[in-house]
C-alpha atoms as a PDB file:
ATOM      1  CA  UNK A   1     -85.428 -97.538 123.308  1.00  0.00           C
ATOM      2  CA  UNK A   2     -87.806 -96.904 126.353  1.00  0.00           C
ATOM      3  CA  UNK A   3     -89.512 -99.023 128.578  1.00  0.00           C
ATOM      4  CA  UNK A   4     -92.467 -97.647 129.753  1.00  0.00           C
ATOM      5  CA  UNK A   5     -95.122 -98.498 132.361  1.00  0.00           C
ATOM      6  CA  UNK A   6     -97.621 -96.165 133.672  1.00  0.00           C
ATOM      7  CA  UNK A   7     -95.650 -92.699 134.525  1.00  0.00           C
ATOM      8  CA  UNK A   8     -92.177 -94.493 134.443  1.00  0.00           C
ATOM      9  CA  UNK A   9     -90.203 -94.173 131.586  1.00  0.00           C
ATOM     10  CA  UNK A  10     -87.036 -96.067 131.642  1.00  0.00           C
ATOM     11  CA  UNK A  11     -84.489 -95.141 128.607  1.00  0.00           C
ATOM     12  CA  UNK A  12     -82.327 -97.430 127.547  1.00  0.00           C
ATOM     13  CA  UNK A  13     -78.901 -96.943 125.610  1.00  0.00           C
ATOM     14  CA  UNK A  14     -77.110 -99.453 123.777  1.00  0.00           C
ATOM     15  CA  UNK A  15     -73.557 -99.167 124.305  1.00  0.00           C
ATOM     16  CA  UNK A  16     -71.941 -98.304 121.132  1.00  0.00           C
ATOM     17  CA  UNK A  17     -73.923 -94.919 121.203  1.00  0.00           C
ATOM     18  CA  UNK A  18     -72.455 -93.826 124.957  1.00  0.00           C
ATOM     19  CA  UNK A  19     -69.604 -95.409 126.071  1.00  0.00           C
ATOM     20  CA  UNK A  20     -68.648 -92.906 128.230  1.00  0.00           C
ATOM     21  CA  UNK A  21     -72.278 -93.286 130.205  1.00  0.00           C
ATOM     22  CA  UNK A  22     -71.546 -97.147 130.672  1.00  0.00           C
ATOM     23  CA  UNK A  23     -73.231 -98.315 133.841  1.00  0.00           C
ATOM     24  CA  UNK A  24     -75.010 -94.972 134.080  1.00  0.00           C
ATOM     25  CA  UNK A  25     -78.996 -94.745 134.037  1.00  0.00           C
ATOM     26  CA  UNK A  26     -81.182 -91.820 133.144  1.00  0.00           C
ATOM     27  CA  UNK A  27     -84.553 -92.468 134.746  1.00  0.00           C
ATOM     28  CA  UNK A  28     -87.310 -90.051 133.252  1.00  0.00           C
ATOM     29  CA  UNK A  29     -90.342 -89.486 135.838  1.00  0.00           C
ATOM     30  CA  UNK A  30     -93.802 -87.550 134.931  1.00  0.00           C
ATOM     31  CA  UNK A  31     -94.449 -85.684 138.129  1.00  0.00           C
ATOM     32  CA  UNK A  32     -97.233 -82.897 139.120  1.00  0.00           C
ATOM     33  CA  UNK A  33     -95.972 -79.411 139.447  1.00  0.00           C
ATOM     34  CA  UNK A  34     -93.241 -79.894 138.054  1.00  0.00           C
ATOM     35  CA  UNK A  35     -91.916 -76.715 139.370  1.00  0.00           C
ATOM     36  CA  UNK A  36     -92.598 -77.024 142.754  1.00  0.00           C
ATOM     37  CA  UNK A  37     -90.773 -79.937 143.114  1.00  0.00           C
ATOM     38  CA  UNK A  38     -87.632 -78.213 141.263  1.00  0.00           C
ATOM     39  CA  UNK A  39     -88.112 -75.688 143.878  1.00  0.00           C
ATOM     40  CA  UNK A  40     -88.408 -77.868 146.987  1.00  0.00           C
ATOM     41  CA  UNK A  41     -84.985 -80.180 145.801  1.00  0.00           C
ATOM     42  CA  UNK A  42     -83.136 -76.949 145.254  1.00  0.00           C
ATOM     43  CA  UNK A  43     -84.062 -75.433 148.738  1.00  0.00           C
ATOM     44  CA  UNK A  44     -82.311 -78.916 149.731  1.00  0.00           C
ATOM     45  CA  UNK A  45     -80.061 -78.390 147.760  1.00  0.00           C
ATOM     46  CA  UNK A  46     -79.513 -80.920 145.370  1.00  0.00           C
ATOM     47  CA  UNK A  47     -77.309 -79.738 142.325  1.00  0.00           C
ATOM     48  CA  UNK A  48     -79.575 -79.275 139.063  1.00  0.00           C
ATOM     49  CA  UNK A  49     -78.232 -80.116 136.008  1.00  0.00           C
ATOM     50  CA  UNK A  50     -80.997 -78.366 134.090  1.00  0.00           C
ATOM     51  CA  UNK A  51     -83.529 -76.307 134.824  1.00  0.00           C
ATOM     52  CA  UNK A  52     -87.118 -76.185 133.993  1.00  0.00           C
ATOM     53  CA  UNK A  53     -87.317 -75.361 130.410  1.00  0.00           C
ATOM     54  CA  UNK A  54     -90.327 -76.188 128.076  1.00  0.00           C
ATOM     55  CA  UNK A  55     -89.403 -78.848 125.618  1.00  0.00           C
ATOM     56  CA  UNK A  56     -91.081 -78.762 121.849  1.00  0.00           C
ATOM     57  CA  UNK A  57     -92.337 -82.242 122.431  1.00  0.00           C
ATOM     58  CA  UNK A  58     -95.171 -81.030 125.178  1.00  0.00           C
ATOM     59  CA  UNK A  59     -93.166 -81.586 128.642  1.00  0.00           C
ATOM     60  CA  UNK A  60     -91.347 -79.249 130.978  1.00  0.00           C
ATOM     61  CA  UNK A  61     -88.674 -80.500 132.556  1.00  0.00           C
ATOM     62  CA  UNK A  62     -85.809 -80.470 134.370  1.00  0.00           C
ATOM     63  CA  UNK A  63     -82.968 -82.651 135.182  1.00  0.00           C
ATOM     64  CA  UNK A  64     -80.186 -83.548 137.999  1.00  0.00           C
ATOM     65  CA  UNK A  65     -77.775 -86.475 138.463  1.00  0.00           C
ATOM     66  CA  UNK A  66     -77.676 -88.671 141.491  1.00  0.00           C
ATOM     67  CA  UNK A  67     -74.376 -89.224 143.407  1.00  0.00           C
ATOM     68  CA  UNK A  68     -73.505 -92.037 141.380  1.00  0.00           C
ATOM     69  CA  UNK A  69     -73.855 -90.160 137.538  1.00  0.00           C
ATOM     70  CA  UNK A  70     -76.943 -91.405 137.181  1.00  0.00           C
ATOM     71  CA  UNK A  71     -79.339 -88.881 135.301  1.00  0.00           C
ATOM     72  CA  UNK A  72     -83.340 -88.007 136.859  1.00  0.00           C
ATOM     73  CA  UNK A  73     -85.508 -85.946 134.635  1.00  0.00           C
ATOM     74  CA  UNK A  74     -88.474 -84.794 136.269  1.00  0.00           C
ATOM     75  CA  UNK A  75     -91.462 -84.040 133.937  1.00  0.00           C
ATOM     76  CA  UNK A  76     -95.158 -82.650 133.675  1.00  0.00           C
ATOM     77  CA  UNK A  77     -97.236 -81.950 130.039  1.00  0.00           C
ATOM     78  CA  UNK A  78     -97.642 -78.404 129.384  1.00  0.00           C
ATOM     79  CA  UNK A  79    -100.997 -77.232 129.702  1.00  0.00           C
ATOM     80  CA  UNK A  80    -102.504 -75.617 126.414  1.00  0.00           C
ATOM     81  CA  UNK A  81    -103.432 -71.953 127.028  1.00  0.00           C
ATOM     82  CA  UNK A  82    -107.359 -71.209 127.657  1.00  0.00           C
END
């Protein structure tokens, strides 16, 4: 399930399907320039947990985890060719 409201996207897990990510959030955030931003929190550097990479469902994205497990995914729509 998702909450959503405007560019936040908040997933939500019920427990039976990830008990080992009890008390753990994964917050998913449509950005601009994606990339940049991957750039600027690596030249701080803050531990990515995956890279950019173009997803089949329109976003590129990338991911890290916050000190406390907690997952961010950063995301921007790819732009059609032309």
């Amino acid at each position: 399930m998702a909450v959503e409201r405007g560019a936040l996207v908040l997933n939500l897990r019920p427990e039976r399907r990830a008990p080992a990510a009890l008390g753990q959030a994964h917050l998913h955030v449509m950005v601009t320039e994606v990339d940049a931003l991957h750039a600027e929190l690596v030249g701080r550097g803050c531990p990515i947990e995956v890279p950019p990479t173009d997803f089949w469902y329109g976003l590129r994205e990338f991911s890290l985890r916050d000190p406390d497990g907690n997952r961010l995914t950063f995301a921007e729509e790819i732009r059609a060719a032309g």
